[in-house]
C-alpha atoms as a PDB file:
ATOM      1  CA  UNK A   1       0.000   0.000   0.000  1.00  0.00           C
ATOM      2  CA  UNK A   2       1.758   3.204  -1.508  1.00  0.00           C
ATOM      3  CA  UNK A   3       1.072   5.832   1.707  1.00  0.00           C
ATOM      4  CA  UNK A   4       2.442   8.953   0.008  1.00  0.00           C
ATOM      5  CA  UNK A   5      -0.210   7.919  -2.765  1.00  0.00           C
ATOM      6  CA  UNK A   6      -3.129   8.054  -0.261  1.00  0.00           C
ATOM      7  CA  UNK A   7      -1.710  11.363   2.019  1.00  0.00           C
ATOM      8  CA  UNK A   8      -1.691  13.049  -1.726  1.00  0.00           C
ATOM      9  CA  UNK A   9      -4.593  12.178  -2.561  1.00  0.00           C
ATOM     10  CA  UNK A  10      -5.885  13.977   1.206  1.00  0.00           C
ATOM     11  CA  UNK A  11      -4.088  16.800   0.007  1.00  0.00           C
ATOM     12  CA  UNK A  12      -5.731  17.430  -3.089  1.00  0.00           C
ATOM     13  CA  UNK A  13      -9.209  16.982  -1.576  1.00  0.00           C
ATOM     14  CA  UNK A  14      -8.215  19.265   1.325  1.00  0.00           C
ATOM     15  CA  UNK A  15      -7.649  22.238  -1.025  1.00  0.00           C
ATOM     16  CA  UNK A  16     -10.475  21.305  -3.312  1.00  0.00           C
ATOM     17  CA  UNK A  17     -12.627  21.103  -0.395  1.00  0.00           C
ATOM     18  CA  UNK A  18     -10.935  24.897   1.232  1.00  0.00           C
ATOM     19  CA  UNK A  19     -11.098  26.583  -2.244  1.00  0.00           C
ATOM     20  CA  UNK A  20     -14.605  25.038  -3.229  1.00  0.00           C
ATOM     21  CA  UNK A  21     -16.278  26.414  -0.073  1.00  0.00           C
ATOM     22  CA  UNK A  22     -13.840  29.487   1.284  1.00  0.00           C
ATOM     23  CA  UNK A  23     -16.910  31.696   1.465  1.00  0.00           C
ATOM     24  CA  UNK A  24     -18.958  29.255   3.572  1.00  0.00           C
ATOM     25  CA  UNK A  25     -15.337  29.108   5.835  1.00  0.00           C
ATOM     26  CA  UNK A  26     -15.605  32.711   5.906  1.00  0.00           C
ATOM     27  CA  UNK A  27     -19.004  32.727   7.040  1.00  0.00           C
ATOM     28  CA  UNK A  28     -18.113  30.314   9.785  1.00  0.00           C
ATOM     29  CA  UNK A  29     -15.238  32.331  10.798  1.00  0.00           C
ATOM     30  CA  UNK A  30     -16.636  35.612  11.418  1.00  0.00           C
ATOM     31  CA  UNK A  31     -19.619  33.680  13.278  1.00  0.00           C
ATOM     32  CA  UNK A  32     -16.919  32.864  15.959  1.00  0.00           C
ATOM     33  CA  UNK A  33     -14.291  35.509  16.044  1.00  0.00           C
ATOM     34  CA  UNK A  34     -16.745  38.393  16.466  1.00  0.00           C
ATOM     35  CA  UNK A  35     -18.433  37.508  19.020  1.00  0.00           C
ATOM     36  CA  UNK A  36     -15.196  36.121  20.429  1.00  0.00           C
ATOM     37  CA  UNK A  37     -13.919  39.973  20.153  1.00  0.00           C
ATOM     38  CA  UNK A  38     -17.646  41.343  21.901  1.00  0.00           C
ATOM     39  CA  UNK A  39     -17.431  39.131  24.372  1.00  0.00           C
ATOM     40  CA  UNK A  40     -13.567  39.965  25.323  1.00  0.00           C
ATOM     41  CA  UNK A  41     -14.616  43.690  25.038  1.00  0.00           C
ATOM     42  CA  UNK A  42     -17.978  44.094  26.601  1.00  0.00           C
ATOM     43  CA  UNK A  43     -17.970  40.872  28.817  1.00  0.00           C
ATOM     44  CA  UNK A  44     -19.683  43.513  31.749  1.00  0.00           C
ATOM     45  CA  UNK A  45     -22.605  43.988  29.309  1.00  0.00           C
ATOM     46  CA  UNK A  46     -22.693  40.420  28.628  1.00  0.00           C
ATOM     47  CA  UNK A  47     -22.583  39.096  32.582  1.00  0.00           C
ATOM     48  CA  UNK A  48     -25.391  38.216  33.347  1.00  0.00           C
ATOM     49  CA  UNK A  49     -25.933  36.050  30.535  1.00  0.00           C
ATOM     50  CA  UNK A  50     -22.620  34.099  29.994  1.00  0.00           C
ATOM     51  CA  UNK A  51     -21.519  34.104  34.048  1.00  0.00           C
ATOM     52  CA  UNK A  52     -23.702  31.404  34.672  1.00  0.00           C
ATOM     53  CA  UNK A  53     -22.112  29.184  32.072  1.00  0.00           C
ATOM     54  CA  UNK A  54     -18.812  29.606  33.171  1.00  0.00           C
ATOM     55  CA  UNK A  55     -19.894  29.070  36.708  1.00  0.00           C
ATOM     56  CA  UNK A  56     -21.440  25.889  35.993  1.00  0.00           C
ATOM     57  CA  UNK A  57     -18.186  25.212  33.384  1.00  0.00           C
ATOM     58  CA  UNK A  58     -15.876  25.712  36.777  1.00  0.00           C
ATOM     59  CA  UNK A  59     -18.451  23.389  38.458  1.00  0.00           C
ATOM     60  CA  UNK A  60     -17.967  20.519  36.540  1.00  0.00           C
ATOM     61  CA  UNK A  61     -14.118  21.007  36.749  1.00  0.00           C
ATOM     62  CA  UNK A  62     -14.022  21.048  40.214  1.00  0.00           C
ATOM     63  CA  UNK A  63     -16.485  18.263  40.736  1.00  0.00           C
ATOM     64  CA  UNK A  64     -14.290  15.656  38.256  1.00  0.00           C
ATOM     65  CA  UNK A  65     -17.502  16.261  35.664  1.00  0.00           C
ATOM     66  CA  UNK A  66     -14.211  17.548  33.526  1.00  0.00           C
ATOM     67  CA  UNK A  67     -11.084  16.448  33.448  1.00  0.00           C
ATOM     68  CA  UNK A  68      -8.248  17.634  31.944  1.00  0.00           C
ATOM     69  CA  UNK A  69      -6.691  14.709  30.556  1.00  0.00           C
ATOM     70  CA  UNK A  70      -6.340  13.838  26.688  1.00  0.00           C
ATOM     71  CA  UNK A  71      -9.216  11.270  26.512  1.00  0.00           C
ATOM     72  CA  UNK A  72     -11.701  13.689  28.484  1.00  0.00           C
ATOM     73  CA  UNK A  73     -10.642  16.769  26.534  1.00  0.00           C
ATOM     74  CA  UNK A  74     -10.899  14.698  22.836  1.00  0.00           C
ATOM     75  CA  UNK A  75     -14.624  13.226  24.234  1.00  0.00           C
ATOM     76  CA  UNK A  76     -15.522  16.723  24.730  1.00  0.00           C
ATOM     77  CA  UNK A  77     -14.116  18.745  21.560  1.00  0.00           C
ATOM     78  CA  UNK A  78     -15.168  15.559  19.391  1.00  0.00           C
ATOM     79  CA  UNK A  79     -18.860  15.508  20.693  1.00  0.00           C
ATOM     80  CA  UNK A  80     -19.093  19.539  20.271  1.00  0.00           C
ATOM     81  CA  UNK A  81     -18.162  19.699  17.026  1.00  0.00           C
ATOM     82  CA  UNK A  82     -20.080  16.185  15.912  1.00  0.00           C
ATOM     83  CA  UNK A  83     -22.962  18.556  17.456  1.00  0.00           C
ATOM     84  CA  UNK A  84     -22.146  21.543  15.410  1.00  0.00           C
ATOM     85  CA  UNK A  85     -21.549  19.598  12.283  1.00  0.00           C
ATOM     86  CA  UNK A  86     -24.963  17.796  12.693  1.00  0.00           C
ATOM     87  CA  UNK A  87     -26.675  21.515  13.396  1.00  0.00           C
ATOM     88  CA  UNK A  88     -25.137  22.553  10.840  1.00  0.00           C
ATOM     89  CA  UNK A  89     -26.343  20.491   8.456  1.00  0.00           C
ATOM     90  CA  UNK A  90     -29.796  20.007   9.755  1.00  0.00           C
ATOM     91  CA  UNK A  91     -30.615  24.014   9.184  1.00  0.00           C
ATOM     92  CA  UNK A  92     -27.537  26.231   9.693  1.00  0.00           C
ATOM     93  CA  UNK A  93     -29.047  28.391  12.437  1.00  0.00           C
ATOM     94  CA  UNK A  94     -28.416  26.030  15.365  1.00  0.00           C
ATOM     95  CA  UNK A  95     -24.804  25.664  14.467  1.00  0.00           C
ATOM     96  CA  UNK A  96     -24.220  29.059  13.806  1.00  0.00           C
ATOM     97  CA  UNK A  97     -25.690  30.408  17.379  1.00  0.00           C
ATOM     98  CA  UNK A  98     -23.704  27.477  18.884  1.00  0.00           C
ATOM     99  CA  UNK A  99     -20.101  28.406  17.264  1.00  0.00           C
ATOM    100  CA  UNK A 100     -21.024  32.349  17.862  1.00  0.00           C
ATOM    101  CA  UNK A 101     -21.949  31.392  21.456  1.00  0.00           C
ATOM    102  CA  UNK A 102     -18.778  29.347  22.033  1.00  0.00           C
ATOM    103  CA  UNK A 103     -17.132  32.446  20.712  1.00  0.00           C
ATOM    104  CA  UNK A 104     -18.744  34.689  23.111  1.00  0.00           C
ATOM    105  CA  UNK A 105     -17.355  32.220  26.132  1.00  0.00           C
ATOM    106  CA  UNK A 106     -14.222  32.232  25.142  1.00  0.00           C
ATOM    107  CA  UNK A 107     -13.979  36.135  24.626  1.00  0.00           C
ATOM    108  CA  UNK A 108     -15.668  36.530  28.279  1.00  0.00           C
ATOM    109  CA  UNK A 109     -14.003  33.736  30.157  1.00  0.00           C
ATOM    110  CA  UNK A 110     -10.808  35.636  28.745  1.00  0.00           C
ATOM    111  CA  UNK A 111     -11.518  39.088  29.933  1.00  0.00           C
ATOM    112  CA  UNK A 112     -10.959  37.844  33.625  1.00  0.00           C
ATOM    113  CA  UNK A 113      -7.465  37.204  33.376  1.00  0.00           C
ATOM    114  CA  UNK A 114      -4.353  39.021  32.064  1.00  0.00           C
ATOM    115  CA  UNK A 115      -3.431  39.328  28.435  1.00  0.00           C
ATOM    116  CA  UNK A 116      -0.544  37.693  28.395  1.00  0.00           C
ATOM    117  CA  UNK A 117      -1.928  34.730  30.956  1.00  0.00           C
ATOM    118  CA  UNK A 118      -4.568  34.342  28.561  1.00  0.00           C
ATOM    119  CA  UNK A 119      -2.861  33.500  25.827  1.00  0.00           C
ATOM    120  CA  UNK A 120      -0.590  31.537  27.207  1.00  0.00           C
ATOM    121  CA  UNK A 121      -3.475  29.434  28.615  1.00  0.00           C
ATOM    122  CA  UNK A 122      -5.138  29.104  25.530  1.00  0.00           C
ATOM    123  CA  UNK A 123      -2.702  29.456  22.205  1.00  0.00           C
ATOM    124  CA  UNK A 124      -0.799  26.619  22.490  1.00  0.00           C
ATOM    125  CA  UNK A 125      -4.235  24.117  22.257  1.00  0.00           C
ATOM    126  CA  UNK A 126      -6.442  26.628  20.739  1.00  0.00           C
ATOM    127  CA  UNK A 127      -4.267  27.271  17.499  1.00  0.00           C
ATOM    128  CA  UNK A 128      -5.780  23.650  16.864  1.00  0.00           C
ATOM    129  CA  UNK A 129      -8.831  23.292  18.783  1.00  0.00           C
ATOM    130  CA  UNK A 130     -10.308  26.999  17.140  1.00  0.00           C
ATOM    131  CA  UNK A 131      -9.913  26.091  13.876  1.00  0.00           C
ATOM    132  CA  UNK A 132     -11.430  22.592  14.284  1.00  0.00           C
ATOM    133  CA  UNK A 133     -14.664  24.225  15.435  1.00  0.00           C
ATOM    134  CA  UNK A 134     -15.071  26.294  12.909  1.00  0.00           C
ATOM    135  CA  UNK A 135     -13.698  23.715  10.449  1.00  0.00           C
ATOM    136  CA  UNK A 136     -16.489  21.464  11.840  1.00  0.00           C
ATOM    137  CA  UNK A 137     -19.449  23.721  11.758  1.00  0.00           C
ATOM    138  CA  UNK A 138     -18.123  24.459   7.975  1.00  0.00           C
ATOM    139  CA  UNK A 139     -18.723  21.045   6.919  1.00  0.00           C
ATOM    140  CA  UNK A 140     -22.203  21.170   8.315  1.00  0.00           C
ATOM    141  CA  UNK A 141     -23.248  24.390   6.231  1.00  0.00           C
ATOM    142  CA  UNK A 142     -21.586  21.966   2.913  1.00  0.00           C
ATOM    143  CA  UNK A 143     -23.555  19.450   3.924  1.00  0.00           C
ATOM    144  CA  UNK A 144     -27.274  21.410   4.473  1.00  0.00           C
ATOM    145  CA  UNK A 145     -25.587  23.109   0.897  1.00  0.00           C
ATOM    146  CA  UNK A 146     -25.917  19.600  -0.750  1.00  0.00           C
ATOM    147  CA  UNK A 147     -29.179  19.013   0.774  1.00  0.00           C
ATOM    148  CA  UNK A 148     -30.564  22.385  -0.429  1.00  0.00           C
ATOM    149  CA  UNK A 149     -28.867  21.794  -4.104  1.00  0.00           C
ATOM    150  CA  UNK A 150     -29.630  18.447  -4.548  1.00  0.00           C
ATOM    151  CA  UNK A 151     -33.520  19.804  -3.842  1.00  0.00           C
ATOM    152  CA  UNK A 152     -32.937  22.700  -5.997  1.00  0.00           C
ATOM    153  CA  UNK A 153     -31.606  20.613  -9.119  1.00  0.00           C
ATOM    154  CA  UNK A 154     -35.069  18.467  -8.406  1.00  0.00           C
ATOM    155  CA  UNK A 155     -36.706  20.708  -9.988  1.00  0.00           C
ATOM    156  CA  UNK A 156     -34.628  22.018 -12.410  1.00  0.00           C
ATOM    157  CA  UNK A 157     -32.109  19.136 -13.894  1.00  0.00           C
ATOM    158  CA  UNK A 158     -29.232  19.852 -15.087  1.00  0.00           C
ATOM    159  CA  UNK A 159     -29.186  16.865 -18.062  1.00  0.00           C
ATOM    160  CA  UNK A 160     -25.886  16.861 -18.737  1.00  0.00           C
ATOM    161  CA  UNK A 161     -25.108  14.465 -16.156  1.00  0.00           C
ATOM    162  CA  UNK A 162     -28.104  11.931 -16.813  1.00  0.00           C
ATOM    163  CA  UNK A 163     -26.154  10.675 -19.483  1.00  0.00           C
ATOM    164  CA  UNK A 164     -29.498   8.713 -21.203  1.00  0.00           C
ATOM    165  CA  UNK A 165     -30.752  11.482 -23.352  1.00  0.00           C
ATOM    166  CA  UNK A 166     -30.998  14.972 -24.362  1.00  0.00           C
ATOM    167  CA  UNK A 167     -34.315  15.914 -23.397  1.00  0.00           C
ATOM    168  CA  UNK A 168     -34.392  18.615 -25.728  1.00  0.00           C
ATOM    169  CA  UNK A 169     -34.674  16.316 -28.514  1.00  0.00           C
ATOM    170  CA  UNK A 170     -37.232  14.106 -27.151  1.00  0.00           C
ATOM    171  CA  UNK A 171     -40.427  13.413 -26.390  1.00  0.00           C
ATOM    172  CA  UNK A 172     -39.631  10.909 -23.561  1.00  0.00           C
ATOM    173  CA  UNK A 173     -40.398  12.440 -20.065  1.00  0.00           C
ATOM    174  CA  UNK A 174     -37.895  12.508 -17.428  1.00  0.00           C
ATOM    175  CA  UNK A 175     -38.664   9.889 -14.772  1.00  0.00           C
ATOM    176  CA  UNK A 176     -38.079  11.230 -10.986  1.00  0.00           C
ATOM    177  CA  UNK A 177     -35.890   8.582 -10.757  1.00  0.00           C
ATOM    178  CA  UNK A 178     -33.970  10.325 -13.297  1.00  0.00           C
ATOM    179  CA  UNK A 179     -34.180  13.342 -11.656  1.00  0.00           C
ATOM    180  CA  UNK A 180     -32.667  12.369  -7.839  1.00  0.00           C
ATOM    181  CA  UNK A 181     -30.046  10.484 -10.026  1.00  0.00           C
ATOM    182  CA  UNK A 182     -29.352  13.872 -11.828  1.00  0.00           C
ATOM    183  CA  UNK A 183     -29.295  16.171  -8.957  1.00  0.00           C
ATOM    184  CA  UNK A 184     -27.435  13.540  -6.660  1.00  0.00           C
ATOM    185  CA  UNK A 185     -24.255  13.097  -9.369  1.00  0.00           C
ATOM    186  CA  UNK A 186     -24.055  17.102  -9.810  1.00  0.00           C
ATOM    187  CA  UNK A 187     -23.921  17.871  -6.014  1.00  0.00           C
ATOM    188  CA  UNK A 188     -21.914  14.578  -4.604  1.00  0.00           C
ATOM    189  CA  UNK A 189     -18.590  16.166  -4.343  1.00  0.00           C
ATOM    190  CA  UNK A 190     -20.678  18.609  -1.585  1.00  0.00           C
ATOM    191  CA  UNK A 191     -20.915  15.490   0.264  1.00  0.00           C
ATOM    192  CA  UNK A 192     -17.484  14.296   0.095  1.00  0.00           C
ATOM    193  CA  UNK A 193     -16.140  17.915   0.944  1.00  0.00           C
ATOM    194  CA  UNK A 194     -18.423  17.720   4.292  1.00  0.00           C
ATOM    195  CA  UNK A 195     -16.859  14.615   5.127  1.00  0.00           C
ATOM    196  CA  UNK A 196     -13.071  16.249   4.643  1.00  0.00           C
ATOM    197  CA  UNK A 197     -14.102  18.936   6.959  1.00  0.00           C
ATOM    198  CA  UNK A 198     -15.025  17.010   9.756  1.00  0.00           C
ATOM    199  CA  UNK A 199     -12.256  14.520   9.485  1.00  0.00           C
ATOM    200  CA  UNK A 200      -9.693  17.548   9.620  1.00  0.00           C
ATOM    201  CA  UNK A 201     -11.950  18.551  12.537  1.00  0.00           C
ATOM    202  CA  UNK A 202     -10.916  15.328  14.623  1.00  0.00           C
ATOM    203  CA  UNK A 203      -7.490  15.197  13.663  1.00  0.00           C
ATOM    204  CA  UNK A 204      -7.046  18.879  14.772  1.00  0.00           C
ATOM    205  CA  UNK A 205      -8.872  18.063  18.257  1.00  0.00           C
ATOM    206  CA  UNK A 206      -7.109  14.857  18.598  1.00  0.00           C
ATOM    207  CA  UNK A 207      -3.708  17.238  18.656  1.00  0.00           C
ATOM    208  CA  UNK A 208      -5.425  19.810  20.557  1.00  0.00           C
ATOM    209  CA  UNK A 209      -6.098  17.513  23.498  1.00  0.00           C
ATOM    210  CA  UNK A 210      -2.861  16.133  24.128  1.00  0.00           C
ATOM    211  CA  UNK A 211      -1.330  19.727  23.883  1.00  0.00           C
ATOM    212  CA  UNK A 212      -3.707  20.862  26.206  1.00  0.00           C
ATOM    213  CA  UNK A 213      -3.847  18.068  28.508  1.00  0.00           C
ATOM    214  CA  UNK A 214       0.336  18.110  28.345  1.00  0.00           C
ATOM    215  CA  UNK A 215       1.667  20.694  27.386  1.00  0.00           C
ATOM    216  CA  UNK A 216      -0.274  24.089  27.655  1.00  0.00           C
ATOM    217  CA  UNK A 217       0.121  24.154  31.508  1.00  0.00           C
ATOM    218  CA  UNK A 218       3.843  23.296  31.802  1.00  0.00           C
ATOM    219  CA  UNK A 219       4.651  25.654  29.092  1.00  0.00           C
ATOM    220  CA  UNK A 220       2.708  29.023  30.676  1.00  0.00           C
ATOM    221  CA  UNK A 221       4.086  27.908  33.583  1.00  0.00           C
ATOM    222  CA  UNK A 222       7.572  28.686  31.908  1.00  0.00           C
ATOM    223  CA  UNK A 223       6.703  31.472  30.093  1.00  0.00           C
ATOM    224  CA  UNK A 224       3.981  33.821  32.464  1.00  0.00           C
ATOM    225  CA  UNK A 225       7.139  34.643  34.675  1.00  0.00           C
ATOM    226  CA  UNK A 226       9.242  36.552  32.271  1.00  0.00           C
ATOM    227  CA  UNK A 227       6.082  38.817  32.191  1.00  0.00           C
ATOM    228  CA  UNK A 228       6.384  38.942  35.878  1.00  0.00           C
ATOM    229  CA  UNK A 229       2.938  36.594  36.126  1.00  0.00           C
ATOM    230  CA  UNK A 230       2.674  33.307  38.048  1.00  0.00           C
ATOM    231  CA  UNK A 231       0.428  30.294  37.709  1.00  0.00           C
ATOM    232  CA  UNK A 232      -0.958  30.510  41.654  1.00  0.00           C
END
């Protein structure tokens, strides 16, 4: 089994899958990073709303409901963004007020500490784990983007890819049969881009966890005193 043949192969579907849906990646993007940023900024105005979820967040730490080890860390990233994929595909909405709202926490739960502690605390895991979110809740919106397509080219076939007949020179009628099989060959890649998305997803999560059940920690530990800062 030629491995360089398969991991080029990846490769090429990564990029067609990035340039094919950028704007969608966009989208998802700006859904987490602003409110990221208004959350950071105006976490006062925001208190009383996101306070409670980092309360009970703290709870669950301190209780053993979390724990920061690799598995526990991979169980949770995997099962958020398996839940923003899925919203994402079932109607877009759901996903996006989940990623913005994970946004939000982030921005607020980082306005309590010092600039430079909070990115220490968070960079080293979240240059992975950030992008995997977003990456995940992308290939939700390609997914719904099939779904919507596909229904779209329902109606109006594109007969090129029936390959039976040119309907415009006959008086046969196209079956609905015909039609799914149509609209299902000229949207599949949509399908197969989805699945690249969330499969990047997990592999950036599975690295995410062990940095930040190994690593993060030990390294701000390291770093936060040449900024005069200490872990206590």
């Amino acid at each position: 089994m030629d491995i360089k043949h398969y991991l080029e192969i990846a490769k090429e579907e990564t990029k067609a899958a990035f340039s094919n849906n950028k704007w969608l990646l966009l989208f998802s993007t700006l859904l987490f990073v602003i409110p990221l940023l208004f959350g950071y900024f105006y976490a006062d105005s925001i208190s009383e709303y996101i306070q409670p979820m980092v309360d009970n967040f703290q709870k669950q730490v301190d209780e053993g409901v979390i724990t920061l080890t690799t598995q526990s860390i991979f169980t949770n990233n995997v099962t958020v963004a398996i839940m923003l994929y899925a919203l994402g595909a079932l109607g877009g909405v759901l996903g996006a007020l989940i990623l913005a709202n994970n946004g939000m926490f982030i921005g607020y739960f980082g306005a309590d500490f010092n600039i430079y502690a909070y990115l220490a605390l968070t960079v080293p895991h979240g240059i992975f784990e950030i992008p995997a979110i977003i990456i995940a809740t992308t290939g939700g919106f390609v997914l719904l983007s099939f779904v919507l397509h596909f229904i779209w080219n329902l109606r109006s076939p594109d007969y090129s890819y029936l390959d039976i007949f040119d309907p415009y020179f006959s008086d046969v009628k196209i079956t609905f049969k015909q039609r799914c099989y149509a609209s299902f060959k000229m949207n599949q890649n949509k399908i197969k881009e989805s699945f690249v998305f969330l499969c990047l997803a997990v592999i950036l999560l599975i690295i995410a966890a062990f940095i930040e059940a190994n690593i993060t920690v030990p390294l701000a530990g390291k770093l936060l005193p040449f900024f005069g800062l200490s872990m206590g």
